[in-house]
Protein backbone atom coordinates (compact mmCIF):
# COMPACT_ATOMS: atom_id res chain seq x y z
CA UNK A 1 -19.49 8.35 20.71
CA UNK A 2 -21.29 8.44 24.07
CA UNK A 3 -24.72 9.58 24.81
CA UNK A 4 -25.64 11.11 28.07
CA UNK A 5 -25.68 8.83 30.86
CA UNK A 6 -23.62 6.08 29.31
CA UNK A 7 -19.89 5.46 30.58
CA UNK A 8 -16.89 4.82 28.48
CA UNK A 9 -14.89 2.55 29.44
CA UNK A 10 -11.23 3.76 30.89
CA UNK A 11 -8.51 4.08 28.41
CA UNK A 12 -5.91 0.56 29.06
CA UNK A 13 -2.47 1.43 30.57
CA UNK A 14 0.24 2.01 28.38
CA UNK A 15 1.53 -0.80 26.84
CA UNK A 16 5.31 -1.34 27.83
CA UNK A 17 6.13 -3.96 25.26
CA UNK A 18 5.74 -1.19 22.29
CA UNK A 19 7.68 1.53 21.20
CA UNK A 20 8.27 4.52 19.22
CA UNK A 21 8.40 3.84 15.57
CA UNK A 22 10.84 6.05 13.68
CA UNK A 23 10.94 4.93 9.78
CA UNK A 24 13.86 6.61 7.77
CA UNK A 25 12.54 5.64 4.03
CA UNK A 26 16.78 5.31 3.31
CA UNK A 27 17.18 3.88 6.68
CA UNK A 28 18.86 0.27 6.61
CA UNK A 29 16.49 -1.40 8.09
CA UNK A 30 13.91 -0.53 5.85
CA UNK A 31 12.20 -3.25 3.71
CA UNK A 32 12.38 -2.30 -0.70
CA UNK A 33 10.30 -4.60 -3.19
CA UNK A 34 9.41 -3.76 -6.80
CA UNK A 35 5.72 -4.31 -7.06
CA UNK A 36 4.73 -4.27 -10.95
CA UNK A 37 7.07 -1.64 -11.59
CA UNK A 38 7.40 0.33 -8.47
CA UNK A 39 9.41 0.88 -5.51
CA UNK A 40 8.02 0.20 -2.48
CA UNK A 41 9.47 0.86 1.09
CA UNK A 42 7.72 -0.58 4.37
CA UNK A 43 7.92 2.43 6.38
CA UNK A 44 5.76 0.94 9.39
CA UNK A 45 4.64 -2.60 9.51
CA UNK A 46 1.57 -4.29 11.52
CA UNK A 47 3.96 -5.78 13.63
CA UNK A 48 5.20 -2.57 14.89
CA UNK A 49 1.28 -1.43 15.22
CA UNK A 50 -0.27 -4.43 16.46
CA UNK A 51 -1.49 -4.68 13.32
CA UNK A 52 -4.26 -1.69 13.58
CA UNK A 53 -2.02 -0.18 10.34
CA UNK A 54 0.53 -0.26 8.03
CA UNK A 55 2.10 2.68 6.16
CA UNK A 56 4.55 2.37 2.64
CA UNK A 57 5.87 4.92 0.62
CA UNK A 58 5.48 4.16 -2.74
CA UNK A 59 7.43 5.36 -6.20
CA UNK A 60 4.94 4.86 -9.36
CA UNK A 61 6.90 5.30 -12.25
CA UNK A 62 4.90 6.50 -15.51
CA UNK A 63 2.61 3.90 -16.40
CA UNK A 64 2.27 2.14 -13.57
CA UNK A 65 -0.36 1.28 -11.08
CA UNK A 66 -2.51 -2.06 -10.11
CA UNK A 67 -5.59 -3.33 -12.19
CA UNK A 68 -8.82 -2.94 -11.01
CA UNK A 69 -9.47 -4.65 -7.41
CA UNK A 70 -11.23 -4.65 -4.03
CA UNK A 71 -9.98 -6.08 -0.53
CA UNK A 72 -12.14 -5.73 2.84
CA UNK A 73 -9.83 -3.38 4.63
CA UNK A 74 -9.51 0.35 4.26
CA UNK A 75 -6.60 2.06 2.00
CA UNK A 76 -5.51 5.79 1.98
CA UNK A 77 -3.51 7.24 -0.05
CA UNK A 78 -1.50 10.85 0.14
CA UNK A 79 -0.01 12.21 -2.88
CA UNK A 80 3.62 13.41 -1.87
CA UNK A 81 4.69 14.35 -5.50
CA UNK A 82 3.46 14.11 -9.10
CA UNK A 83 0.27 12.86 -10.18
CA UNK A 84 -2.25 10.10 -10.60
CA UNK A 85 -5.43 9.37 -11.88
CA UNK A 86 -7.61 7.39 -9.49
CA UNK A 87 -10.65 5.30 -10.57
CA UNK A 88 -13.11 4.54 -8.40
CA UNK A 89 -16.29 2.47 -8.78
CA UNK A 90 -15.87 3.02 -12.80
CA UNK A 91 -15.18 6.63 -12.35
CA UNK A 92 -11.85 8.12 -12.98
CA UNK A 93 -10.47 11.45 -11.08
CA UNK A 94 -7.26 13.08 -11.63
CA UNK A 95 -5.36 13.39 -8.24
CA UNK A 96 -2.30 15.89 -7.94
CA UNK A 97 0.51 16.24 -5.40
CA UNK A 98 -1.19 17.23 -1.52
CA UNK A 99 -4.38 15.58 -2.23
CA UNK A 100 -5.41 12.47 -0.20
CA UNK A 101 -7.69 9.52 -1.42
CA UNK A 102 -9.43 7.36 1.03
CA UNK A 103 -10.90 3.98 -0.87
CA UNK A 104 -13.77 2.19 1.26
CA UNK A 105 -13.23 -1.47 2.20
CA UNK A 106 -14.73 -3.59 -0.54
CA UNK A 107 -14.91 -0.87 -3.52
CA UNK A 108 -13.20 -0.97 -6.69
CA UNK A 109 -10.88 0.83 -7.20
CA UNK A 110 -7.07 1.29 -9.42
CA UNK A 111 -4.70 4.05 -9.83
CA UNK A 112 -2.34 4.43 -13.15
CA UNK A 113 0.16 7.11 -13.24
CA UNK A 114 -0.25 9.04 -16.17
CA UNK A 115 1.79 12.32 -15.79
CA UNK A 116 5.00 11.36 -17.76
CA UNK A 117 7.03 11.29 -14.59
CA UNK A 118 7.67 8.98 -10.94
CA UNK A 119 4.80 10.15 -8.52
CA UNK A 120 5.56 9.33 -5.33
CA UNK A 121 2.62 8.89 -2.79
CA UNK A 122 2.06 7.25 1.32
CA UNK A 123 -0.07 4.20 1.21
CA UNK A 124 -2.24 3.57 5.06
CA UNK A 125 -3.70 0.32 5.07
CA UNK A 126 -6.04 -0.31 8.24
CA UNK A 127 -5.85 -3.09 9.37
CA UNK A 128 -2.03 -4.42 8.36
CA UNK A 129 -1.10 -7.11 5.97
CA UNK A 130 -0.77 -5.65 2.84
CA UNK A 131 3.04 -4.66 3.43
CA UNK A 132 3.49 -8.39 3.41
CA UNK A 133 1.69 -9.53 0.51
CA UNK A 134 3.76 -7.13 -1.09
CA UNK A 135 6.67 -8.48 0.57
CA UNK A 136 5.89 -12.07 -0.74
CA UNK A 137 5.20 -11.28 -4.23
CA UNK A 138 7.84 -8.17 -4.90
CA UNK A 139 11.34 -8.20 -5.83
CA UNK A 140 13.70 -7.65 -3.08
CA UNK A 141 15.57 -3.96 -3.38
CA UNK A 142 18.47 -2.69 -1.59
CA UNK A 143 17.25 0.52 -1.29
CA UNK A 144 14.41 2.68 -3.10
CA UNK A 145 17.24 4.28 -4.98
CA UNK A 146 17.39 1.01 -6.61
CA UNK A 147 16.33 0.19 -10.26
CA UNK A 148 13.49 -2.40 -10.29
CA UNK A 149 14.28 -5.41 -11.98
CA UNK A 150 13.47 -6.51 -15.40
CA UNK A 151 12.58 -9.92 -14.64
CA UNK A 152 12.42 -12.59 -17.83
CA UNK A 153 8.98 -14.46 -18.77
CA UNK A 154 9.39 -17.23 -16.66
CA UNK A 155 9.70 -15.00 -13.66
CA UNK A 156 7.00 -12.92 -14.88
CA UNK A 157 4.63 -15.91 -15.27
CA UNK A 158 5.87 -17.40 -11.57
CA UNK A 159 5.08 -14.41 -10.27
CA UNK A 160 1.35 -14.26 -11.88
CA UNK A 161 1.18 -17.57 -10.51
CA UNK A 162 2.48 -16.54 -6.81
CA UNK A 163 0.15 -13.35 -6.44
CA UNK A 164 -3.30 -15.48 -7.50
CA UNK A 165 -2.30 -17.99 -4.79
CA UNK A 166 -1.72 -15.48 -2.38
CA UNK A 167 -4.89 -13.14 -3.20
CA UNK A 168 -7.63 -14.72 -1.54
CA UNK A 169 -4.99 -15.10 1.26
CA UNK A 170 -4.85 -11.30 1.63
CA UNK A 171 -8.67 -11.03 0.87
CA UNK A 172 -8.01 -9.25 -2.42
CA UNK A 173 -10.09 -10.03 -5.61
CA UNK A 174 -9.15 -8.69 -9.25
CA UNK A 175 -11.63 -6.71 -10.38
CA UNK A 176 -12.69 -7.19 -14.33
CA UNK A 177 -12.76 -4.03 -16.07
């Protein structure tokens, strides 16, 4: 924000070598990973946003959700359908369907749905990246129709292994409760 007598500089031209970004969830060119559980779909990457953003859909079945954690980059969430309880610096909140949930960079934070049925929610994180960590350590889908895999022990365990390699890649921490 300006203050009197100060200038902003002028907005840049429009950048030719970008274009519109149309994501169709069931689209084929869409990107589908299990992460613990859920479905996720890349609906827009950071490569398609210079990485300012990236925005999945995700499908939390009952139970689900990520343990406690914290990363330096801002998350919102918008609750499309169901429910979810949200906890936030120790605090828990019941969320429901049209709500939206903005975590700071660097708080704690996990959600766990609760609600006896698949919530389904958008996921903005600012700036990009986390689309690919989830890339790297889901399970590839066809489609977000698909069931997620029930992957044996040993792929359980390589996976454990895979995602505490990769999380101080993504600057993400686990978070003891």
């Amino acid at each position: 924000m300006s203050t009197a007598g100060e200038t902003n500089p002028p907005i840049p031209d429009d950048d030719l070598d970008r274009s519109l970004t149309i994501a169709d969830p069931d689209g084929p060119d869409m990107r589908h990973v299990s992460v613990a559980g859920g479905i996720y779909t890349i609906l827009v990457s950071g490569s398609e946003t210079n990485g300012r953003y990236c925005l999945i859909e995700m499908l939390v079945p009952d139970g689900g959700g990520p343990p406690p954690h914290r990363h330096d980059f801002e998350e919102m969430f918008f609750l499309l359908e169901g429910e979810l309880e949200f906890t936030f610096r120790g605090q828990s909140r019941t969320v429901r369907a049209g709500s939206t949930v903005n975590v700071p960079a660097n708080a704690p934070h996990s959600f766990k749905n609760m609600s006896g049925k698949t919530a389904r929610m958008l996921c903005m994180c600012t700036p990009a990246g986390q689309e690919d960590f989830f890339a790297a350590v889901g399970f590839p889908l066809k489609s977000r129709a698909s069931q997620p895999p029930k992957p044996s022990r040993e792929e359980l365990e390589e996976k454990r292994k895979l995602v505490s390699a990769l999380l101080p890649r993504y600057r993400t921490v686990i978070v003891e409760g």
